[in-house]
Protein backbone atom coordinates (compact mmCIF):
# COMPACT_ATOMS: atom_id res chain seq x y z
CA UNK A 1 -2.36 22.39 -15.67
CA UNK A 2 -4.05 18.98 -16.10
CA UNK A 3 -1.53 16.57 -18.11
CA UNK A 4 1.04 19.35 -18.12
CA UNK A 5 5.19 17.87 -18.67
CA UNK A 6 6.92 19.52 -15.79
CA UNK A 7 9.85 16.92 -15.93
CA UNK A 8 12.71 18.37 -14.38
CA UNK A 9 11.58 21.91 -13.63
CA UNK A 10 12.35 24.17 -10.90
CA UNK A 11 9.56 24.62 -9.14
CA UNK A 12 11.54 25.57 -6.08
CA UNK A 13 9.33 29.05 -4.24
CA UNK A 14 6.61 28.49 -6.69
CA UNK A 15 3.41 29.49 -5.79
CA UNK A 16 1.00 26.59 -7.37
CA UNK A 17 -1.56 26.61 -4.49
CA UNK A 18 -5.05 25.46 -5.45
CA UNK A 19 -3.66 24.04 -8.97
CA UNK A 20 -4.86 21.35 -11.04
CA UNK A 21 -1.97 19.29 -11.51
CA UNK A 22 -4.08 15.95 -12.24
CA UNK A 23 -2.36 13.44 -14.72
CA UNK A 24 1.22 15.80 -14.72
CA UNK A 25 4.53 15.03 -15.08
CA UNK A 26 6.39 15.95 -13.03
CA UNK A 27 9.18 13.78 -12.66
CA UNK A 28 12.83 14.96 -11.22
CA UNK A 29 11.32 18.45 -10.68
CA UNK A 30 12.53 20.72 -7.61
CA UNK A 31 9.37 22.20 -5.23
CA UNK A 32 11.48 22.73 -2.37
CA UNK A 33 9.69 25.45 -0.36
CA UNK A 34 7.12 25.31 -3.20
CA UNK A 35 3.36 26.01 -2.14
CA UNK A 36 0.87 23.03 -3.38
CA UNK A 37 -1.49 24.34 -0.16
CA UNK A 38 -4.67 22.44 -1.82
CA UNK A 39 -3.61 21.44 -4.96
CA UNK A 40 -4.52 18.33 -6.81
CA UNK A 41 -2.06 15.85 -7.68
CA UNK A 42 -3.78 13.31 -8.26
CA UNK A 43 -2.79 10.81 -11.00
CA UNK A 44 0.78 12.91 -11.39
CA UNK A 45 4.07 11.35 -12.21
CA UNK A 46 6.01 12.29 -9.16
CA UNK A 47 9.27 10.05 -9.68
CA UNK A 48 11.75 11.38 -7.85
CA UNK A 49 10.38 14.52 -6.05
CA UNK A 50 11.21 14.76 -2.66
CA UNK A 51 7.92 16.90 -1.29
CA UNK A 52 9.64 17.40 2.32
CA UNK A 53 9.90 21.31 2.19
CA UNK A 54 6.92 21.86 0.42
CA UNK A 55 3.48 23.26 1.75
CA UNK A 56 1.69 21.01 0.87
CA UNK A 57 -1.36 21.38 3.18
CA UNK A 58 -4.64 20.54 1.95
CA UNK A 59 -3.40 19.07 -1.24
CA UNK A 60 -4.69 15.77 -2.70
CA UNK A 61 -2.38 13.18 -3.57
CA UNK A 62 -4.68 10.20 -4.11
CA UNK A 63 -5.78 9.00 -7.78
CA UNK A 64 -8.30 6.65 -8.58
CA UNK A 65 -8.04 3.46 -10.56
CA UNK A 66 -9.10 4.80 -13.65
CA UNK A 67 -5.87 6.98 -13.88
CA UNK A 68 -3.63 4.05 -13.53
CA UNK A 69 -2.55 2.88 -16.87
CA UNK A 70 -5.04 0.93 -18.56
CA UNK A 71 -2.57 -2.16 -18.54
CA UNK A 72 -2.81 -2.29 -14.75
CA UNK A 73 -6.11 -1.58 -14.86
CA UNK A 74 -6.65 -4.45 -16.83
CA UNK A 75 -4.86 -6.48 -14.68
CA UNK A 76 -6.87 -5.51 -11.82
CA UNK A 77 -10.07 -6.52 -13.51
CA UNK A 78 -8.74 -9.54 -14.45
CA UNK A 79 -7.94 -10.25 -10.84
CA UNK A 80 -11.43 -9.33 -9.86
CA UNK A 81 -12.79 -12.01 -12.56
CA UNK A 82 -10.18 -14.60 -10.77
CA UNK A 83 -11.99 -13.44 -7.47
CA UNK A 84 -15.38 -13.57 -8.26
CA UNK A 85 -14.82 -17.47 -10.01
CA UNK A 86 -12.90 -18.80 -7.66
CA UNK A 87 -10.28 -19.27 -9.54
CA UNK A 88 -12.10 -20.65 -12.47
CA UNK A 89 -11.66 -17.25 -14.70
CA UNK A 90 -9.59 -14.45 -15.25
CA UNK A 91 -6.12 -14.24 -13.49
CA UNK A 92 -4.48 -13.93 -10.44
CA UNK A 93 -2.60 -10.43 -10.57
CA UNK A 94 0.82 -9.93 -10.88
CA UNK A 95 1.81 -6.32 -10.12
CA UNK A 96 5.60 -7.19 -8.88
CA UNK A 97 7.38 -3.64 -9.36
CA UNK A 98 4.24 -1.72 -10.62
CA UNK A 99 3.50 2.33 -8.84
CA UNK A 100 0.36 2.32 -6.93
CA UNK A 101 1.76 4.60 -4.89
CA UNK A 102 -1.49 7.52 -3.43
CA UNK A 103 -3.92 4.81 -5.07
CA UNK A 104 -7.72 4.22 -4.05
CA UNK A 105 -7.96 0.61 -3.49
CA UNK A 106 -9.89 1.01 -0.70
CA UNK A 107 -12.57 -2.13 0.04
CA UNK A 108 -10.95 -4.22 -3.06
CA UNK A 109 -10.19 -7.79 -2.69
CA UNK A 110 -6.61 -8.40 -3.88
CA UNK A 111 -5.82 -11.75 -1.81
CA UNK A 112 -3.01 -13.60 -3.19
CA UNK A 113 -1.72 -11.31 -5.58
CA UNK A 114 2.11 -10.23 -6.01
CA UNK A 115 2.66 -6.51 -4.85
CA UNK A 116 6.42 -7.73 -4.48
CA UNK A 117 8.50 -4.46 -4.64
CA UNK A 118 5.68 -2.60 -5.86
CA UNK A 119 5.09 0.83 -4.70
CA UNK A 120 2.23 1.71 -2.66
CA UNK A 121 3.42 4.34 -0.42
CA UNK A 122 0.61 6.56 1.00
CA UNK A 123 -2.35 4.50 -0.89
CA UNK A 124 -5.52 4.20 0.33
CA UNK A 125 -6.00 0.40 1.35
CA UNK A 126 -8.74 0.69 3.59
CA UNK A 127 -10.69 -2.14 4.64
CA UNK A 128 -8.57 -4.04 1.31
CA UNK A 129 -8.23 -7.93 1.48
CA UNK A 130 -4.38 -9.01 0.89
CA UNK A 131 -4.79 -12.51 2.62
CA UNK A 132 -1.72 -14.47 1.38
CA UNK A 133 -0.71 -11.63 -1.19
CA UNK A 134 2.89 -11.40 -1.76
CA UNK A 135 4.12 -8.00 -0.04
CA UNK A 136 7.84 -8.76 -0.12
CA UNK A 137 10.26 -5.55 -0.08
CA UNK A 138 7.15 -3.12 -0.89
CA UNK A 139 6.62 0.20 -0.08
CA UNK A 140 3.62 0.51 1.83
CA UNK A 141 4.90 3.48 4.12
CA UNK A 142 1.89 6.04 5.26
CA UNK A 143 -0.58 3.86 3.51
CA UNK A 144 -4.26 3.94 5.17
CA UNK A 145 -4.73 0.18 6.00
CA UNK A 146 -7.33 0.63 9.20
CA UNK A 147 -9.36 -2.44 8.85
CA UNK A 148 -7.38 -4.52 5.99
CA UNK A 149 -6.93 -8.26 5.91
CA UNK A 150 -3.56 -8.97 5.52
CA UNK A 151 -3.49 -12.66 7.21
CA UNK A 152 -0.86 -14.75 6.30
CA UNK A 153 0.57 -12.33 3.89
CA UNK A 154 4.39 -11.90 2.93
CA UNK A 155 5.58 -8.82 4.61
CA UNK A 156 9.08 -9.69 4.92
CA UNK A 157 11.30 -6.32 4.26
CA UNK A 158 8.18 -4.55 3.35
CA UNK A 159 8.29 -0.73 4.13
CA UNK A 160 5.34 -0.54 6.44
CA UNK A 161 6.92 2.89 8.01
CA UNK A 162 3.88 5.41 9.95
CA UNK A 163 1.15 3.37 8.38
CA UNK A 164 -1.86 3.37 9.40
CA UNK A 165 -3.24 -0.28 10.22
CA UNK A 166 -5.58 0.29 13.11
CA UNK A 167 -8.02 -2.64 13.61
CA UNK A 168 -6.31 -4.51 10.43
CA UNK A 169 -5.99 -8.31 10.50
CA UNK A 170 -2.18 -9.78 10.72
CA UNK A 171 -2.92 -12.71 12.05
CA UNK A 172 -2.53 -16.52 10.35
CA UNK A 173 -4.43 -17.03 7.45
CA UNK A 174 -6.34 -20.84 7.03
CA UNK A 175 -5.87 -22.69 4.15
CA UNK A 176 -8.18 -25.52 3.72
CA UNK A 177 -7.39 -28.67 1.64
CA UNK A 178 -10.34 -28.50 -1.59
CA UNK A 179 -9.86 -32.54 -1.48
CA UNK A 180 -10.97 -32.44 2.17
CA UNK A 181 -12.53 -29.47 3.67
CA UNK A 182 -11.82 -30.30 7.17
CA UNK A 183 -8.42 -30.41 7.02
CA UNK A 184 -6.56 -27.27 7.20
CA UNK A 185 -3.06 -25.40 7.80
CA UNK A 186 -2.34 -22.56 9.00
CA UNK A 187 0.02 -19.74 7.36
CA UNK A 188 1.26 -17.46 9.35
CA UNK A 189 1.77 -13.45 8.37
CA UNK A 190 5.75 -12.71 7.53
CA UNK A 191 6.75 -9.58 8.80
CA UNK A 192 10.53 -10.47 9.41
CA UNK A 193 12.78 -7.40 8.56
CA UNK A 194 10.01 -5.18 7.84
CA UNK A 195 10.33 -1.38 8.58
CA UNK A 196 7.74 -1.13 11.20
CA UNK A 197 8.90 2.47 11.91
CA UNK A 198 5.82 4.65 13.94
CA UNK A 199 3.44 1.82 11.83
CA UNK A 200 0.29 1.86 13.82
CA UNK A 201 -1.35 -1.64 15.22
CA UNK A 202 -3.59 0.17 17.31
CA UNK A 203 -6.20 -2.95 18.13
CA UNK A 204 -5.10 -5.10 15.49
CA UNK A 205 -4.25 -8.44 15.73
CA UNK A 206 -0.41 -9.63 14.89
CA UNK A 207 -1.63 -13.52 16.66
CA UNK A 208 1.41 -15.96 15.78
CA UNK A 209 3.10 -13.40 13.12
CA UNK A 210 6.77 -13.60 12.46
CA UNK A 211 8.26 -10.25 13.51
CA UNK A 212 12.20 -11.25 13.56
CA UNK A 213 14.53 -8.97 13.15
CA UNK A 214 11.72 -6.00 12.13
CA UNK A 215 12.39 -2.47 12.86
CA UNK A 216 9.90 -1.70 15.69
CA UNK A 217 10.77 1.71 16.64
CA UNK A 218 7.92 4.04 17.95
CA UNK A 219 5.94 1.63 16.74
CA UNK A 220 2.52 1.29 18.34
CA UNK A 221 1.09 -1.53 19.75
CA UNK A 222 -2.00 -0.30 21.74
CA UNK A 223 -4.38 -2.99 22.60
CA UNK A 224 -2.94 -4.85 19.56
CA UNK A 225 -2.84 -8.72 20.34
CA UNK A 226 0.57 -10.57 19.63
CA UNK A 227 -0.77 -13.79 21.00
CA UNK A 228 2.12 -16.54 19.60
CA UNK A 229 3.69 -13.73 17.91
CA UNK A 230 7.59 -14.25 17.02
CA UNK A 231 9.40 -11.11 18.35
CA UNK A 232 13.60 -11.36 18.45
């Protein structure tokens, strides 16, 4: 059922376990009490679809770059090209709004991009470089980021709920002056008003971030350090 338009159906009971749903549409459909037990989704149009009462045990949601649209996968290269340079080539990426939601971007180097409201709910960021990226009012809830660098980052009303950001990096970010390298400020990570909801900071390190006013319920904080860390 790969590319298949499903918009709106009524899915609801459906027994679609072990189906290839790669690249559908399935936008506004019903699957409550549907069974997706090891199905792949990956690259589907899911706008909408609230999978809460659906089996869906076993079933891949994540889709690689290559099924993004080619004009964000464009953009990505041509943030890789600003990377690589320096600065000197390509362009810094602007994916304000953009669905990257269940994305592998695992290991890539995004620093200073604009994710603001963008959508990357359950991606895989793994071990992903945001440092000074613009997160503002994203959703970034049950995303994998164990080992990402988000220091000095914009997190402020970002959705950060049951993410995973064991060992990350949320501590202040150095920016050094090109005219003279040995002067330097530091930029702290913004995490005021973000949904910190059962996010976990298992061993990371949250040194001098901004956490006013964040919603810090269940979340946990094992061996994480909060050294200078703004907590109201």
């Amino acid at each position: 059922m790969t590319n298949v338009d499903l918009t709106g159906a009524n899915l609801a009971g459906a027994d679609l376990s072990g189906a290839n749903l790669r690249r559908a549409v399935l936008d506004g459909a019903i699957v409550e009490h549907a069974n997706l037990t090891g199905a792949d989704l990956g690259g589907a149009s899911k706008e909408g679809v609230d999978f809460a009462l659906a089996n869906m045990t076993g079933a891949n949601m994540m889709q690689s770059v290559d099924d993004l649209p080619k004009s964000i996968q464009d953009i990505l290269a041509e943030h890789l090209e600003w990377i690589e340079s320096d600065g000197a080539k390509g362009t810094c990426a602007n994916l304000a709004n953009a669905d990257l939601s269940y994305t592998d971007l695992s290991g890539r180097d995004l620093s200073a991009a604009d994710f603001s409201k963008a959508k990357l709910n359950g991606a895989n960021l793994h071990r992903a470089f945001f440092v000074l990226a613009n997160l503002t009012g994203a959703n970034l809830a049950e995303a994998n980021l164990v080992q990402a660098d988000l220091s000095g980052a914009r997190l402020d009303a970002t959705d950060l709920s049951e993410a995973n950001l064991t060992a990350a990096n949320l501590g202040a970010a150095n920016i050094r002056d090109p005219r003279n390298l040995e002067k330097k400020a530091v930029w702290p990570t913004n995490l005021t008003g973000a949904k910190l909801h059962g996010t976990n900071f298992t061993g990371s390190i949250l040194s001098a971030a901004n956490l006013t006013g964040a919603d810090m319920e269940q979340t946990v904080l094992i061996e994480a350090d909060l050294a200078d860390a703004k907590v109201e």
